[in-house]
PDB file of N, CA and C in Angstrom:
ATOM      1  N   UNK A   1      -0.816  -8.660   1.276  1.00  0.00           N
ATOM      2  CA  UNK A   1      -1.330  -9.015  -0.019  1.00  0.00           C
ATOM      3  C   UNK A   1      -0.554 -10.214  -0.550  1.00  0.00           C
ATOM      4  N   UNK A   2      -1.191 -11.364  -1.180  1.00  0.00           N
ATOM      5  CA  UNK A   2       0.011 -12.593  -1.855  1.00  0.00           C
ATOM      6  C   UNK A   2      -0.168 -12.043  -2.969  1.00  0.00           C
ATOM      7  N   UNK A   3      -0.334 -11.100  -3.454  1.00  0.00           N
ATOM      8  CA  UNK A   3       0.185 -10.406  -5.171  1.00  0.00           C
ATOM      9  C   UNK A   3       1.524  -9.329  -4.491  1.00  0.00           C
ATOM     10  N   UNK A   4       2.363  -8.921  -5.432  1.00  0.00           N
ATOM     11  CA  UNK A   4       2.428  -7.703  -4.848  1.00  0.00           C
ATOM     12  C   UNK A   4       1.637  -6.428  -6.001  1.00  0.00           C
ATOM     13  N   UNK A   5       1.858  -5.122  -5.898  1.00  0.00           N
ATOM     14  CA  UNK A   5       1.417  -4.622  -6.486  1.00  0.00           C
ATOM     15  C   UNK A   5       1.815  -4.019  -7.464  1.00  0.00           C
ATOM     16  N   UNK A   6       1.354  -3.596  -8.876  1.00  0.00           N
ATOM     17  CA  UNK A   6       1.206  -3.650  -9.821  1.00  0.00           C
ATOM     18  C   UNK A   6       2.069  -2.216 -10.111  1.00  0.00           C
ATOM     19  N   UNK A   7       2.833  -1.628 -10.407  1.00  0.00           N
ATOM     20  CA  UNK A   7       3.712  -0.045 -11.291  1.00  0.00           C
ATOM     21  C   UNK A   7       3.083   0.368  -9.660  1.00  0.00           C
ATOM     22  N   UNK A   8       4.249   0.542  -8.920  1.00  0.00           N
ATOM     23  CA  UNK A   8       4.268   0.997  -8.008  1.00  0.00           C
ATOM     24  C   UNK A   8       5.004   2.543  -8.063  1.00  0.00           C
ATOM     25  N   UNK A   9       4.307   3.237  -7.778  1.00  0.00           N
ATOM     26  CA  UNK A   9       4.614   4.720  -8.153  1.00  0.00           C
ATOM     27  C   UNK A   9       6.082   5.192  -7.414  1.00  0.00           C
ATOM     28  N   UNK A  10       6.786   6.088  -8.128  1.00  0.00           N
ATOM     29  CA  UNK A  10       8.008   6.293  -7.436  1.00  0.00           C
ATOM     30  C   UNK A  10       7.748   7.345  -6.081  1.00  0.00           C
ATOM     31  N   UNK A  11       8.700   7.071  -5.123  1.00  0.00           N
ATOM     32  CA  UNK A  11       9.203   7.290  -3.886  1.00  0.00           C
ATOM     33  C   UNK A  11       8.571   6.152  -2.756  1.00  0.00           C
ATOM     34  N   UNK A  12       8.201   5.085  -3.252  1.00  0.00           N
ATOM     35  CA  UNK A  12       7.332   4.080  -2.638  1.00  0.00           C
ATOM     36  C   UNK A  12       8.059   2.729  -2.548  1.00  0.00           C
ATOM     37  N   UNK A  13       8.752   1.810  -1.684  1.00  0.00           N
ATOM     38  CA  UNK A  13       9.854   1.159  -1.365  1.00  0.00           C
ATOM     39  C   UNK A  13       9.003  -0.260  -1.055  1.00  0.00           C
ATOM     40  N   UNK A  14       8.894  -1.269  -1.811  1.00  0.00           N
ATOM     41  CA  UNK A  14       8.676  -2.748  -1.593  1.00  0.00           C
ATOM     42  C   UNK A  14       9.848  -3.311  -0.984  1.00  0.00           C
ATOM     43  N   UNK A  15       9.122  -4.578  -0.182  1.00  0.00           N
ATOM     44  CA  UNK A  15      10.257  -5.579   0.174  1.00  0.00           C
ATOM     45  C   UNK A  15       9.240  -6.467   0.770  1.00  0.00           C
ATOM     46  N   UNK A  16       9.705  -7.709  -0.592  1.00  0.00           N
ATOM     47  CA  UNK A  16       9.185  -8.874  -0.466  1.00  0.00           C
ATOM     48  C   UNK A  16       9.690  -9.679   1.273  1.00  0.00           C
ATOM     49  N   UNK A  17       8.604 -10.319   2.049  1.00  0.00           N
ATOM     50  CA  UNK A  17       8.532 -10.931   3.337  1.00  0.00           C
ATOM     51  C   UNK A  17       8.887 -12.399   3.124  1.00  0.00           C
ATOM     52  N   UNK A  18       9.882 -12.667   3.830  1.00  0.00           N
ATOM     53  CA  UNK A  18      10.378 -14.305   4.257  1.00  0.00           C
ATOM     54  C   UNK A  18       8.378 -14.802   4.851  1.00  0.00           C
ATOM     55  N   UNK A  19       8.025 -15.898   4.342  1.00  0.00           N
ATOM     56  CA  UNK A  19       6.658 -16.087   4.929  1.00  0.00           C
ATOM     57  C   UNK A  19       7.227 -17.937   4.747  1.00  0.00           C
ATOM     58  N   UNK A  20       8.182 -18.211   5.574  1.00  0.00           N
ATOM     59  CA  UNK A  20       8.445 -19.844   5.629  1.00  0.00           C
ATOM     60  C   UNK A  20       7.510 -19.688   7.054  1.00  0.00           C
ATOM     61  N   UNK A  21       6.535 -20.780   6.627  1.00  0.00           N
ATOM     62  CA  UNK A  21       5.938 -21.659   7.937  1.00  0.00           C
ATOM     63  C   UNK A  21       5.045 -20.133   8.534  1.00  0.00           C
ATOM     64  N   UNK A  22       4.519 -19.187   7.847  1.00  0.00           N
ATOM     65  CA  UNK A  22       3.700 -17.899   8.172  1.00  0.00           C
ATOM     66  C   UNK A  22       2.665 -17.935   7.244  1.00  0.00           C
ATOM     67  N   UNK A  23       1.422 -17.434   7.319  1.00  0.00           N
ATOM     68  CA  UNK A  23       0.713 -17.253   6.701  1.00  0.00           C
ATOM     69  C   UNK A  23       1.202 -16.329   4.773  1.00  0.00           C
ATOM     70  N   UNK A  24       1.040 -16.704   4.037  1.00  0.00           N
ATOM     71  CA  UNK A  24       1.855 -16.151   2.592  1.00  0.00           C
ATOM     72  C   UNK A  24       0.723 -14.737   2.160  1.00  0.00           C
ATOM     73  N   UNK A  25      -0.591 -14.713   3.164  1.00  0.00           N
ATOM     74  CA  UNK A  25      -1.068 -13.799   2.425  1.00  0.00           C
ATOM     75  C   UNK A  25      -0.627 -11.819   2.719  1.00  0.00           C
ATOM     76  N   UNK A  26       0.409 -12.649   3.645  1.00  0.00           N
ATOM     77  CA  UNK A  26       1.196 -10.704   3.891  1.00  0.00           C
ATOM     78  C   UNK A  26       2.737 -10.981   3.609  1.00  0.00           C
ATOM     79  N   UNK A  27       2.984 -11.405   2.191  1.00  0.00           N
ATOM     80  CA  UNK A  27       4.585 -11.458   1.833  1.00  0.00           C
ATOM     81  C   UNK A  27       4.964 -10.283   1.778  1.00  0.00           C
ATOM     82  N   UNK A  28       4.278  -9.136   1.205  1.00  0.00           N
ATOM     83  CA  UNK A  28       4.640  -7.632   0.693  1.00  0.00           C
ATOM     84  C   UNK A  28       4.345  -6.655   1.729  1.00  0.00           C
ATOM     85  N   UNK A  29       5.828  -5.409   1.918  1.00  0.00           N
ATOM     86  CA  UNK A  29       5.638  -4.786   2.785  1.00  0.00           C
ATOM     87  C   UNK A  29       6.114  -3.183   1.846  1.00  0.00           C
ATOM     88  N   UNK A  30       5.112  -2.325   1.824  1.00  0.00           N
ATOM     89  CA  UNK A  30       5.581  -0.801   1.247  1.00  0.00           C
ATOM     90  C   UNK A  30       5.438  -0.294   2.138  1.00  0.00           C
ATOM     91  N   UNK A  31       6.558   0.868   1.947  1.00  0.00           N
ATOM     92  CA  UNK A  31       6.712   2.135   2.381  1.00  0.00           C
ATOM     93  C   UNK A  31       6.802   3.138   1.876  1.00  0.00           C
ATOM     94  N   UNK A  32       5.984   4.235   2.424  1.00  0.00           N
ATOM     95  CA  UNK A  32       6.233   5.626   1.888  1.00  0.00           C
ATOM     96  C   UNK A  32       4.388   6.083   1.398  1.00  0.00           C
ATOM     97  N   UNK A  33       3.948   4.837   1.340  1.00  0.00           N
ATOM     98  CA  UNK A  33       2.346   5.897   0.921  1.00  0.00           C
ATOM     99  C   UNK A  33       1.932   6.302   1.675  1.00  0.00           C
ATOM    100  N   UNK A  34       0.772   7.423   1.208  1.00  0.00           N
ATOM    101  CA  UNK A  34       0.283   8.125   1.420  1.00  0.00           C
ATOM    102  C   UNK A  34      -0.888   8.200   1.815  1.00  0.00           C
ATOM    103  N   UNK A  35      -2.242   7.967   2.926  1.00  0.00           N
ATOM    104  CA  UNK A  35      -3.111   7.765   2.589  1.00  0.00           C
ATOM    105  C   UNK A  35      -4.146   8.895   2.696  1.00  0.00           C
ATOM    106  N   UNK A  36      -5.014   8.957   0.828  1.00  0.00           N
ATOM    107  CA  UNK A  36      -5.436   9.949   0.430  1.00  0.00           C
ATOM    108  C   UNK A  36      -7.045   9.835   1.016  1.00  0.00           C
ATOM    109  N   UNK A  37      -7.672   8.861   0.880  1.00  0.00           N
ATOM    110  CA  UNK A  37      -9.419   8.347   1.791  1.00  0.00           C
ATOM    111  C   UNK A  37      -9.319   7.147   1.713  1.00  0.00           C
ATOM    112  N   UNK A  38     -10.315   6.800   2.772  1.00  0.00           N
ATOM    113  CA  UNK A  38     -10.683   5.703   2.722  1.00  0.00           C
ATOM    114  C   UNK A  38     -12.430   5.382   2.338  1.00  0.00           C
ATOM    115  N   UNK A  39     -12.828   5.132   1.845  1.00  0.00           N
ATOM    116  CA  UNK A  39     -13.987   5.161   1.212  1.00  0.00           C
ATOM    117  C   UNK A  39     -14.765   3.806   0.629  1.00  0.00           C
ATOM    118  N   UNK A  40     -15.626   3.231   1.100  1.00  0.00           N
ATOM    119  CA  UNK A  40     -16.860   1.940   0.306  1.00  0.00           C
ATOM    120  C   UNK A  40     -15.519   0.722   0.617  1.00  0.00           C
ATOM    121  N   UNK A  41     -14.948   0.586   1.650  1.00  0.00           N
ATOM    122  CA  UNK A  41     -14.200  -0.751   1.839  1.00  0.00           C
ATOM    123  C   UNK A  41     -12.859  -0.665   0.876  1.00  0.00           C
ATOM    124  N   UNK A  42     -12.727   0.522   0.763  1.00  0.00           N
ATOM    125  CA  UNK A  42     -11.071   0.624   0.115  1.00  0.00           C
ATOM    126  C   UNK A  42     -10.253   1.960   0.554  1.00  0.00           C
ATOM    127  N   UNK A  43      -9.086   1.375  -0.065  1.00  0.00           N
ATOM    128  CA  UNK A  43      -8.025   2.769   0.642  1.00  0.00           C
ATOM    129  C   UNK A  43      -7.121   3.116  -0.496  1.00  0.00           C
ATOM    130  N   UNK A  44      -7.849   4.196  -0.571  1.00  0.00           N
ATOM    131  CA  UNK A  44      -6.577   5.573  -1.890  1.00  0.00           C
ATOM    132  C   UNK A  44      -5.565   5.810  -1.415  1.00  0.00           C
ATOM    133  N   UNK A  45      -4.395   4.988  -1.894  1.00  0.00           N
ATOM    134  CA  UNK A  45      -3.004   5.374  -1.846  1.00  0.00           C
ATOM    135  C   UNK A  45      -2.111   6.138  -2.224  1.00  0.00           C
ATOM    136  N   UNK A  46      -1.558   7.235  -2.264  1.00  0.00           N
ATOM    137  CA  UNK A  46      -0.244   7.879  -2.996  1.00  0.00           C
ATOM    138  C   UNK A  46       0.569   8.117  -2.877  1.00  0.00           C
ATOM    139  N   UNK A  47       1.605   8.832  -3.475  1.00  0.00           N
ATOM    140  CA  UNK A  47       2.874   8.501  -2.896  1.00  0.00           C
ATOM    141  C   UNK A  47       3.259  10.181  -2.529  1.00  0.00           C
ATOM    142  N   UNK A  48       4.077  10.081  -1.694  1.00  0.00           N
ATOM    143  CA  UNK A  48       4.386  11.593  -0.852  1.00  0.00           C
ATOM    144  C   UNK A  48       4.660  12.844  -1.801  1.00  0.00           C
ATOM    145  N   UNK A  49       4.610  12.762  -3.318  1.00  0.00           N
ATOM    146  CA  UNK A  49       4.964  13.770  -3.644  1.00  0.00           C
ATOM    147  C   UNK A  49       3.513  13.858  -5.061  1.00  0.00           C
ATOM    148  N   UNK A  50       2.486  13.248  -4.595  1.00  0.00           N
ATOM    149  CA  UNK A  50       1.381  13.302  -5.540  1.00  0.00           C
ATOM    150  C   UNK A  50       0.706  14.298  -5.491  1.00  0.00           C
ATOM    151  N   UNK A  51       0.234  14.531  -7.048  1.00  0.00           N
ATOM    152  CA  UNK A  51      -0.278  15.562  -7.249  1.00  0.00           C
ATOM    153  C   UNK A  51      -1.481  15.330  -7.804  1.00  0.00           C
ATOM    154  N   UNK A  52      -2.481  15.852  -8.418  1.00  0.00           N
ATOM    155  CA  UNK A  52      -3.993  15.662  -8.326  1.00  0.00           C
ATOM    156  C   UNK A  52      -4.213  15.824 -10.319  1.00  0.00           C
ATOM    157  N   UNK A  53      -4.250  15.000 -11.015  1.00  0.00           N
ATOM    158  CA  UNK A  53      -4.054  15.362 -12.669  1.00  0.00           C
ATOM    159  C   UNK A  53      -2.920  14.496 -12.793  1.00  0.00           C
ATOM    160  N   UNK A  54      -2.090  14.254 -12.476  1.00  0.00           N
ATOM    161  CA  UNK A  54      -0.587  14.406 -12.454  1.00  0.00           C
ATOM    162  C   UNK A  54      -0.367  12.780 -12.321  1.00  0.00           C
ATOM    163  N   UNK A  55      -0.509  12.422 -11.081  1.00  0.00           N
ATOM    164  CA  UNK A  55       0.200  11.155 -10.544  1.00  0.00           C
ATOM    165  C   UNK A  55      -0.965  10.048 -10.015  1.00  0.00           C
ATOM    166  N   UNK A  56      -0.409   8.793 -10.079  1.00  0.00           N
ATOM    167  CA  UNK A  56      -1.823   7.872  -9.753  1.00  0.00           C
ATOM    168  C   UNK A  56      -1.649   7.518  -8.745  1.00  0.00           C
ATOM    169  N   UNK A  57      -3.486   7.124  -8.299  1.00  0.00           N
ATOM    170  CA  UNK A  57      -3.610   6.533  -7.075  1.00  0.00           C
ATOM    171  C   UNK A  57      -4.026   5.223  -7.222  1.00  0.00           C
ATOM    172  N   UNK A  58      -3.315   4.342  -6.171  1.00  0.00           N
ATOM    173  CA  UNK A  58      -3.586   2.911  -5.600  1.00  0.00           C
ATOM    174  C   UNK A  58      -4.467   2.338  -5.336  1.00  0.00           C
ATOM    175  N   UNK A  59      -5.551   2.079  -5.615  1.00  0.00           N
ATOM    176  CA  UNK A  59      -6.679   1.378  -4.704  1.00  0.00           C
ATOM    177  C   UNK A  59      -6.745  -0.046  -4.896  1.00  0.00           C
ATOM    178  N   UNK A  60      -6.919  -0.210  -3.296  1.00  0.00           N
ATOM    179  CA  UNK A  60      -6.539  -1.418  -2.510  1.00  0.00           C
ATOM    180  C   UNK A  60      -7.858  -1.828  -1.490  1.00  0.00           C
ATOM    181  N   UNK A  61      -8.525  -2.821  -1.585  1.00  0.00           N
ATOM    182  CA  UNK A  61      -9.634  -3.256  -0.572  1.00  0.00           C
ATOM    183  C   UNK A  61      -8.931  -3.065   0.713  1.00  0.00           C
ATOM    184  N   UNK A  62      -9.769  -2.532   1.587  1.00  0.00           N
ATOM    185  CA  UNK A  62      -9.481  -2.647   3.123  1.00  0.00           C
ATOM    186  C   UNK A  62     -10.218  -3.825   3.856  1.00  0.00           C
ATOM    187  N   UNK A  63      -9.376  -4.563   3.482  1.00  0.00           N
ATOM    188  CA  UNK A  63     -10.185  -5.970   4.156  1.00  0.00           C
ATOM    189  C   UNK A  63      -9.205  -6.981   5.149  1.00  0.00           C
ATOM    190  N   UNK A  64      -9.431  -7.979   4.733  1.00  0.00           N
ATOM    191  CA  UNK A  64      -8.803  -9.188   5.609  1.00  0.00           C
ATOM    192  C   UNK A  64      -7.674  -9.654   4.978  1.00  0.00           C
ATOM    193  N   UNK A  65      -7.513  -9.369   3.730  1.00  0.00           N
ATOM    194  CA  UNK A  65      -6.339  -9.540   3.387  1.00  0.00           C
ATOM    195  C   UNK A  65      -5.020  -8.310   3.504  1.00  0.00           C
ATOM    196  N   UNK A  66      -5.272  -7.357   3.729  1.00  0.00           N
ATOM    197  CA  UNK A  66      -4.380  -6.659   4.174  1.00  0.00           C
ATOM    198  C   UNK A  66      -4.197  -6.269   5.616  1.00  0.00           C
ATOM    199  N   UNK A  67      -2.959  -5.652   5.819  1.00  0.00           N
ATOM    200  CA  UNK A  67      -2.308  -5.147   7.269  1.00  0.00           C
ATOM    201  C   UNK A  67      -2.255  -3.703   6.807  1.00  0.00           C
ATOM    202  N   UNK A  68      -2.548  -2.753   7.762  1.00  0.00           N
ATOM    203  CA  UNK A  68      -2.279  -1.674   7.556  1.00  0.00           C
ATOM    204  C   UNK A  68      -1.860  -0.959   8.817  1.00  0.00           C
ATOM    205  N   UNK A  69      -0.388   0.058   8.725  1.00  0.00           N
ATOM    206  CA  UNK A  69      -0.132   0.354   9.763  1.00  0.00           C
ATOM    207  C   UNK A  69       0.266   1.931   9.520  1.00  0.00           C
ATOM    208  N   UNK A  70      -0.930   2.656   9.991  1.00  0.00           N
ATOM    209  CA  UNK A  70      -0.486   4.339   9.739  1.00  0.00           C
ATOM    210  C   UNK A  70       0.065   4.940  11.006  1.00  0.00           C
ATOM    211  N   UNK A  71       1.411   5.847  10.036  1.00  0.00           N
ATOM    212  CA  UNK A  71       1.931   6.296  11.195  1.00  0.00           C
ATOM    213  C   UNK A  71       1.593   7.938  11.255  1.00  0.00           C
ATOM    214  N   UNK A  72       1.440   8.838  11.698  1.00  0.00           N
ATOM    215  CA  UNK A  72       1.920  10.093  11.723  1.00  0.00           C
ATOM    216  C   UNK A  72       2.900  10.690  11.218  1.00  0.00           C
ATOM    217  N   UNK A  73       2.825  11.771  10.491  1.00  0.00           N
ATOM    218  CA  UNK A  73       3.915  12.610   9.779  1.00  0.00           C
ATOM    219  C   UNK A  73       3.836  14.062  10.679  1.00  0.00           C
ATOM    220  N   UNK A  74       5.140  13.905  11.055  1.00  0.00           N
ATOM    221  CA  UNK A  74       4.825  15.690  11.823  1.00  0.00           C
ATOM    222  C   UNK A  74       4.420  16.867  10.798  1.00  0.00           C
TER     223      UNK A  74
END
């Protein structure tokens, strides 16, 4: 994303990307979400300890401007 994102919910870890002489539109790298669906070209994000009433979700286009790399949680 060349924004980063906006009240990033706690347990969720940014770190702005060195992008000298790289494309600038993937400076931002989080860790720790959650992903809740993916649904109509976007992806519901939360953070590992979200609750449903309670805590907010992220939505983010799943497109060409983002990287997305899901891992498995045992």
């Amino acid at each position: 994303m060349k924004e980063p994102l906006q009240d990033v919910p706690p347990g969720i870890t940014h770190i702005r990307l060195k992008t000298t002489g790289k494309d600038p539109s993937y400076a931002h790298r989080y860790r720790g979400f959650r992903l809740l669906l993916a649904s109509g070209g976007r992806l519901f994000l939360v953070n590992p300890e979200w609750k449903l009433g309670r805590d907010q979700t992220i939505v983010v286009p799943y497109d060409n401007g983002i990287r997305v790399q899901l891992i498995s949680q045992p």
